[in-house]
Protein backbone atom coordinates (compact mmCIF):
# COMPACT_ATOMS: atom_id res chain seq x y z
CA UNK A 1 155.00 19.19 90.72
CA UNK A 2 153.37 20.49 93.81
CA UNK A 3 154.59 23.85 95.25
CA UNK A 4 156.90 23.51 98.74
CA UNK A 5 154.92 21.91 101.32
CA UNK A 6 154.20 22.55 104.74
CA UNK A 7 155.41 20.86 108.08
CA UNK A 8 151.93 19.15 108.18
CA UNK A 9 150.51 17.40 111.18
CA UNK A 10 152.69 16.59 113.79
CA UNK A 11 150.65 15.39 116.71
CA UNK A 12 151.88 12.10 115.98
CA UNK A 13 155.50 13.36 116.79
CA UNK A 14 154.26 15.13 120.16
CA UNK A 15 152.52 11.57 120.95
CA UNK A 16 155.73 9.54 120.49
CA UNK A 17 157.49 12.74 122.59
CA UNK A 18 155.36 12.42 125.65
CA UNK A 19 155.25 8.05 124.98
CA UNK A 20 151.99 8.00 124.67
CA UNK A 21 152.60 6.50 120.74
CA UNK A 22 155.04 3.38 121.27
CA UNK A 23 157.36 3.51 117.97
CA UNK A 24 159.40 0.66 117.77
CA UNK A 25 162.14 0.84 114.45
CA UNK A 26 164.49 -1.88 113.34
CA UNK A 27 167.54 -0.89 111.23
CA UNK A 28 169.31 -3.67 109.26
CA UNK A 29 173.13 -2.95 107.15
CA UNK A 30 176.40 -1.35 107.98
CA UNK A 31 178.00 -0.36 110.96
CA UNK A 32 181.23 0.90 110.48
CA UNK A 33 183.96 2.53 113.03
CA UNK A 34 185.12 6.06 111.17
CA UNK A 35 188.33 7.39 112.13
CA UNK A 36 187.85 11.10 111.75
CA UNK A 37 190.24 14.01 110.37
CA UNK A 38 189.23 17.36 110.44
CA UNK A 39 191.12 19.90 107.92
CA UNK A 40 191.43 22.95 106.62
CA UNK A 41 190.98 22.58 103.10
CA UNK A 42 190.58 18.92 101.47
CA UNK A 43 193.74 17.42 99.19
CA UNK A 44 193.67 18.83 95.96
CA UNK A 45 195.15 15.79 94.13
CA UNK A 46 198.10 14.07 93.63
CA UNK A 47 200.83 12.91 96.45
CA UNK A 48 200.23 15.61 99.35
CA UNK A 49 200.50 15.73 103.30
CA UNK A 50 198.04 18.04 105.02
CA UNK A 51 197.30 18.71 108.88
CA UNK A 52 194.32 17.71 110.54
CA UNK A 53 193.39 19.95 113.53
CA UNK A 54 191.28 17.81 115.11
CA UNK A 55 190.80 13.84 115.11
CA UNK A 56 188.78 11.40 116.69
CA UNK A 57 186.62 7.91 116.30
CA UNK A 58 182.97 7.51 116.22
CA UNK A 59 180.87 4.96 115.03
CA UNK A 60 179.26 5.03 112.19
CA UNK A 61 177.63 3.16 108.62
CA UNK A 62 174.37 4.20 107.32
CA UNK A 63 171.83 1.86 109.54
CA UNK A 64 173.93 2.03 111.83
CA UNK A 65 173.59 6.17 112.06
CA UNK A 66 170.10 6.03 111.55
CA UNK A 67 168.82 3.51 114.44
CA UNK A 68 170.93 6.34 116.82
CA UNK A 69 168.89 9.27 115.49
CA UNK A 70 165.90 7.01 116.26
CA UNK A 71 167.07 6.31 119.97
CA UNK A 72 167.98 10.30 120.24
CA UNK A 73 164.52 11.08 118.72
CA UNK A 74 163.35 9.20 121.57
CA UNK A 75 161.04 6.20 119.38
CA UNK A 76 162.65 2.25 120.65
CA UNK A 77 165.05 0.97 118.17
CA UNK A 78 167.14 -2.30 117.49
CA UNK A 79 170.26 -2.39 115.15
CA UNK A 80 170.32 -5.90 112.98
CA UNK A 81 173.92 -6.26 111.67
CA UNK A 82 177.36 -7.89 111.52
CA UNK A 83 181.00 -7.19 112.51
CA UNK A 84 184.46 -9.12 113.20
CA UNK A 85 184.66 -9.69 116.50
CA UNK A 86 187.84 -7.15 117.29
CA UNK A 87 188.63 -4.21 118.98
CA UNK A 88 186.29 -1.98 116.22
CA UNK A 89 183.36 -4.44 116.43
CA UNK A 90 183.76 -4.16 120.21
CA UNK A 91 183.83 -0.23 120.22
CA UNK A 92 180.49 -0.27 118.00
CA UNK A 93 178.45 -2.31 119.92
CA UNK A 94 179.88 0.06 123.33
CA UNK A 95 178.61 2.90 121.39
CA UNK A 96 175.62 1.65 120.60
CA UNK A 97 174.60 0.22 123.81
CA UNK A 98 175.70 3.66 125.22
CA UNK A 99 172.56 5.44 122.71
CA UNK A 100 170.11 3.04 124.18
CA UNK A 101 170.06 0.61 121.08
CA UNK A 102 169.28 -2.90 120.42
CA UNK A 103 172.46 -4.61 119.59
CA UNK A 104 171.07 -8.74 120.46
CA UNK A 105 171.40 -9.22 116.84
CA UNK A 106 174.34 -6.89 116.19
CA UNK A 107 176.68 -10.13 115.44
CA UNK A 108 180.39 -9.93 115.65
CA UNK A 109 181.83 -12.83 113.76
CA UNK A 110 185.06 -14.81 115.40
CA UNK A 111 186.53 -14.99 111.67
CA UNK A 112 184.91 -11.43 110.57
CA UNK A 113 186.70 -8.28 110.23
CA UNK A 114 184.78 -5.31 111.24
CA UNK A 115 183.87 -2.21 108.84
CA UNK A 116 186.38 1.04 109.33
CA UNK A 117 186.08 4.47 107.34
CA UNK A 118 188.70 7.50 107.30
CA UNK A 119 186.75 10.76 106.67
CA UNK A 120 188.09 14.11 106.37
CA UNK A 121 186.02 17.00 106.93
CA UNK A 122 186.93 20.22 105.67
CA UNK A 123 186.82 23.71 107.17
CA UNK A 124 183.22 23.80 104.70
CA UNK A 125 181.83 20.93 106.27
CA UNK A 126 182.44 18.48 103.22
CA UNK A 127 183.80 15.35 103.71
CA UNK A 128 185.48 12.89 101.66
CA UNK A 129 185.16 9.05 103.14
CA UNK A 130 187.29 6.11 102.60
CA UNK A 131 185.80 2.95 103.83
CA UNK A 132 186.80 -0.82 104.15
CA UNK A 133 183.30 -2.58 103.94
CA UNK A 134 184.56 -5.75 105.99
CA UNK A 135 184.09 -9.07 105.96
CA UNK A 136 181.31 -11.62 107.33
CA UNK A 137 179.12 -13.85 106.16
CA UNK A 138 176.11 -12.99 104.14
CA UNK A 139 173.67 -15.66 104.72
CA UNK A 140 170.84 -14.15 106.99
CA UNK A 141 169.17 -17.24 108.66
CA UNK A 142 170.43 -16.48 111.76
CA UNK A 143 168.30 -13.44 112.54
CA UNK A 144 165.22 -13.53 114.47
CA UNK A 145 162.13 -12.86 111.66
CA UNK A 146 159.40 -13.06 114.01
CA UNK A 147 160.20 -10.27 115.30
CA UNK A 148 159.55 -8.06 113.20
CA UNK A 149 155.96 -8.21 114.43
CA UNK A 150 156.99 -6.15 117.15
CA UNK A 151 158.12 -3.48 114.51
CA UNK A 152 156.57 -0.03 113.35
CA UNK A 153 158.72 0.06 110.89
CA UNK A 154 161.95 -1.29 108.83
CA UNK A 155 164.81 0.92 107.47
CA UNK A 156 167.75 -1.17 105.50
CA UNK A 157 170.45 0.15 104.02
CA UNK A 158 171.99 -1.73 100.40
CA UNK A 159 175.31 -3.21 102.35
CA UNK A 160 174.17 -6.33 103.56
CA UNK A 161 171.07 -7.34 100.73
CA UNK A 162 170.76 -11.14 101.83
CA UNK A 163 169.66 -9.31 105.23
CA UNK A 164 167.30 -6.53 104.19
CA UNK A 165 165.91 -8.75 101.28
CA UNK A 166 164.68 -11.44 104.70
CA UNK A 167 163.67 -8.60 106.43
CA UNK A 168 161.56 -6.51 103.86
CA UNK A 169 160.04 -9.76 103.24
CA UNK A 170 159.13 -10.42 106.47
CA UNK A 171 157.78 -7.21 106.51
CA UNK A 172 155.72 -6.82 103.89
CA UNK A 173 154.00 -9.80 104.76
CA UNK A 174 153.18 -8.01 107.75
CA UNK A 175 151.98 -5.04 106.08
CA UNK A 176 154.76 -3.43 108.09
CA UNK A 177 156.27 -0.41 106.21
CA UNK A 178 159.74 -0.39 104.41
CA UNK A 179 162.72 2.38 104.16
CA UNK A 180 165.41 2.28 101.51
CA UNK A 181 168.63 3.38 102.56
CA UNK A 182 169.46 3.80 98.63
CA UNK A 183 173.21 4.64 99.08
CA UNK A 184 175.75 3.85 95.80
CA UNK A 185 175.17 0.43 95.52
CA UNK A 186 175.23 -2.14 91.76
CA UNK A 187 172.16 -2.16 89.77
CA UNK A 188 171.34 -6.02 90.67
CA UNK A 189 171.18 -5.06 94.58
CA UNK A 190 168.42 -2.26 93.65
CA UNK A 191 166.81 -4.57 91.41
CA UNK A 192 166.51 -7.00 94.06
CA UNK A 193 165.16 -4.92 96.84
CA UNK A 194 163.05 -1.96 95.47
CA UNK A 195 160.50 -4.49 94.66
CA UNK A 196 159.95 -5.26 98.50
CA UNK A 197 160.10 -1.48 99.46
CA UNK A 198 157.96 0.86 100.24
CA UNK A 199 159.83 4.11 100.43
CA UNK A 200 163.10 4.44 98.85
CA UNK A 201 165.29 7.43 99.46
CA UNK A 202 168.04 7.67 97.50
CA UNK A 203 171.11 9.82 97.41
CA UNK A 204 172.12 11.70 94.72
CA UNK A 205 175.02 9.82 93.33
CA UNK A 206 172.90 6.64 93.56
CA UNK A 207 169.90 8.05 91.83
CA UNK A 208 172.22 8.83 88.98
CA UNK A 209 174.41 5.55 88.89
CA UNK A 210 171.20 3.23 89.01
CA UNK A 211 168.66 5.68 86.87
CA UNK A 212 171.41 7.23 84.77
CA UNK A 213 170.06 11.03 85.83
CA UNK A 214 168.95 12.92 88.94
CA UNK A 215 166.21 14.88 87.50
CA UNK A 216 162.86 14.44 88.74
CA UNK A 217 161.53 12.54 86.02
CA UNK A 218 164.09 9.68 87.11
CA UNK A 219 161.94 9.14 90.32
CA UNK A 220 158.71 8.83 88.18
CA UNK A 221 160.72 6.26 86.18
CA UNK A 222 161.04 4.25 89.16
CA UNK A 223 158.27 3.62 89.48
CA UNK A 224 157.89 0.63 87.90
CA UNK A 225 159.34 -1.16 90.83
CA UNK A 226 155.91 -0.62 92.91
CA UNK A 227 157.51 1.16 95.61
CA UNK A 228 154.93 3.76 97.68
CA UNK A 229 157.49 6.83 97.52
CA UNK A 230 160.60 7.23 95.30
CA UNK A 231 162.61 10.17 96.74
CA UNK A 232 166.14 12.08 96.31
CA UNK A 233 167.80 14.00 98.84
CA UNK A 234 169.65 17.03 97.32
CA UNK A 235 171.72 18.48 100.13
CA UNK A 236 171.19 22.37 101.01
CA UNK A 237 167.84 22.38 98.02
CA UNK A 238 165.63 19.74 99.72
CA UNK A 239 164.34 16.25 98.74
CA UNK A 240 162.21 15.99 96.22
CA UNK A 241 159.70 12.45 95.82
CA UNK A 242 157.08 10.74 93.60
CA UNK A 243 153.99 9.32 94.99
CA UNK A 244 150.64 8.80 93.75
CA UNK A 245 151.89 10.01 90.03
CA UNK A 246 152.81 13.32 91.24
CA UNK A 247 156.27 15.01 91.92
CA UNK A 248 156.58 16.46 95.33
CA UNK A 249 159.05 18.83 96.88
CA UNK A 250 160.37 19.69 100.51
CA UNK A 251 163.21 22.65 100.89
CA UNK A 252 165.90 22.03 102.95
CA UNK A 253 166.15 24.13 106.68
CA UNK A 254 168.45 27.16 106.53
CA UNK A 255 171.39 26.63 108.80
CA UNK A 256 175.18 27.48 109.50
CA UNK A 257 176.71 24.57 108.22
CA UNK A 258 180.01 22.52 110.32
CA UNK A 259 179.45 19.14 108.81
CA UNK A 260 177.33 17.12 106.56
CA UNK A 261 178.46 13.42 108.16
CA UNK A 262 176.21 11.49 108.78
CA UNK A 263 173.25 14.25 107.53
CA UNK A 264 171.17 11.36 105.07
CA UNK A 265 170.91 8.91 107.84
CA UNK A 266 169.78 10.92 110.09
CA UNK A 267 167.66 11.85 107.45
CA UNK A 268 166.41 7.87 106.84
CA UNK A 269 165.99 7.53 110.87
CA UNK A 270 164.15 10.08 110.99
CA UNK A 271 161.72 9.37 108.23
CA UNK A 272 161.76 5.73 109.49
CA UNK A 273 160.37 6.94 112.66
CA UNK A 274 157.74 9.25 110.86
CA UNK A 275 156.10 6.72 108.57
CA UNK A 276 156.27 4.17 112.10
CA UNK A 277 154.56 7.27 113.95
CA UNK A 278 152.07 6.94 111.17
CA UNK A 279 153.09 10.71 109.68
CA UNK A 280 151.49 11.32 105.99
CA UNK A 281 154.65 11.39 103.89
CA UNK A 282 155.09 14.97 103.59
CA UNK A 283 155.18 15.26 107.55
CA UNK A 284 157.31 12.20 107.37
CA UNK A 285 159.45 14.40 104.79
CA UNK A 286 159.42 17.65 107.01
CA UNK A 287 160.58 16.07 109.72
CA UNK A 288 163.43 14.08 108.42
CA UNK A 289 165.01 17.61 106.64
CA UNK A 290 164.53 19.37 110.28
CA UNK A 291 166.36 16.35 111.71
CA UNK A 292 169.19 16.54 109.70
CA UNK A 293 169.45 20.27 109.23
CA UNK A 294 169.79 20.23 113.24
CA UNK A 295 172.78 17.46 112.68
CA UNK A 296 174.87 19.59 110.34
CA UNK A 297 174.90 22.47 112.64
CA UNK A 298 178.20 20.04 114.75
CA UNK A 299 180.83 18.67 113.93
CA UNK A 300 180.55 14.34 113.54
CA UNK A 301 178.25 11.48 112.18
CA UNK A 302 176.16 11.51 115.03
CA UNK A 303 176.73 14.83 117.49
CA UNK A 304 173.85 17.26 116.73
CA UNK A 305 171.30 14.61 116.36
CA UNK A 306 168.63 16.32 118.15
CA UNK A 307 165.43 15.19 120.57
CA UNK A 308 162.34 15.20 119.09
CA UNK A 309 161.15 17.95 121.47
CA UNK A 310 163.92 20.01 120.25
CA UNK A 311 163.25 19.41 116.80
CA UNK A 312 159.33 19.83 116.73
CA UNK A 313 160.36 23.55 118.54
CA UNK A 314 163.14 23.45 115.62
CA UNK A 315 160.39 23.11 113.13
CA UNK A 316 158.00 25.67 114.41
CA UNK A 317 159.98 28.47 114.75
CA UNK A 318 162.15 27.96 111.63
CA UNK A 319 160.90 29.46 108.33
């Protein structure tokens, strides 16, 4: 395994900050509307009241977190997805529009019901998440393939797979590069869609559902599937990643932490943006821990998501 690696180059980054590099991500799966509660300590089991001391609604979902770190790190971004059209799909696409994203093909379906999470967030920032997934059709000949032409680069999450499966397709025919979201998720969804990826970050939890361990040897395992990068994100110790038959390893950014929401998509936007920029992956890698280190310094999904200006300064002065 290689020893901790640096930041890297980042002129790419300072490029896309002053818009002289045009980045241009799209980000296909769930948007959800999370309904948060913020507590002292989390329930301990069992029937049990507690008090929240704060409460609020944000949007959120996976994709749908990472195409706003891509509009707040400043690259152009468009949100593919699907919601009911109700009061929650209506609030979504608001919020979105609001963060300077693409919602033309954010769908809300007359007989759909949109996605909506409960998360409590204790005192530590941990969270625990409850989420309704929704309901809408999954048939994905409705969205606009060509154009992904126009794209940098793709980042799906595994909710919707007819969706990313037409757009990593579309993609790689392209030679356009591909993100995993790999969130919990059943085997045959992996199975289906590693094979059209080219970097697939998983979380924890999924490594070890779909790989049956979250050691580093699991990522070289996974290789098989043909994917460029295989990577885990481990929280406060880093991400670690195959490529090229070598293990890899980036530590995580020391901060005070309020609350991890939201911290891996911000994490997949971020990286998204990176490979787009055309960032080496352990840039690419760099960058995405700064991004969401910066996030779980406030409280919410998506407050804390930082410029790219403040996270290149983030990045240099940080140890």
């Amino acid at each position: 395994m290689s020893a901790l690696v640096d930041i890297g180059d980042l002129s790419a980054l300072a490029d896309v900050a002053s818009k002289t590099r045009p980045v241009h991500v799209i980000c296909l799966g769930l948007s959800a509307l999370d309904q948060v509660w913020r507590v002292d300590r989390p329930f301990a089991g069992g029937s049990e009241k507690i008090k929240a001391v704060e409460y609020g609604t944000l949007g959120g979902g996976m994709a749908a977190n990472a195409s706003v770190a891509v509009a707040r790190l400043g690259a152009s971004v468009a949100f593919w997805g699907r919601a009911g059209n109700d009061a929650a799909g209506h609030e979504m696409k608001s919020a979105f529009t609001a963060e300077g994203v693409d919602v033309e093909n954010f769908r809300l379906f007359a007989d759909g019901r949109s996605s909506v999470s409960g998360v409590i967030v204790d005192s530590s920032g941990e969270r625990q998440i409850v989420n309704f997934r929704g309901l809408y059709p999954e048939a994905a000949d409705w969205l606009p393939i060509e154009a992904v032409s126009r794209a940098s680069s793709v980042l799906a999450d595994p909710r919707w797979v007819e969706g990313a499966a037409t757009l990593f397709r579309e993609a790689r025919a392209r030679g356009i590069p591909t993100v995993l979201d790999g969130d919990m998720a059943e085997p045959d969804v992996f199975e289906r869609l590693l094979p059209l990826t080219d970097h697939a970050i998983f979380s924890e939890p999924a490594l070890a559902a779909f790989a049956g361990s979250t050691d580093d040897k699991s990522l070289a395992a996974l290789a098989c599937f043909g994917c460029r990068v295989i990577a885990v994100t481990r929280g406060e110790t880093g991400v670690s990643w195959y490529e090229n038959g070598q293990l890899h390893r980036q530590a995580a950014y020391a901060v005070d932490v309020v609350d991890t929401t939201g911290a891996g998509d911000v994490f997949h936007g971020a990286y998204a943006l990176g490979i787009g920029a055309g960032l080496d992956v352990r840039a690419a890698m760099a960058f995405s821990a700064a991004s969401a280190a910066m996030k779980c310094r406030h409280a919410g999904g998506r407050n804390g998501i930082p410029d790219i200006n403040e996270c290149l300064v983030f990045m240099r002065t940080k140890p």
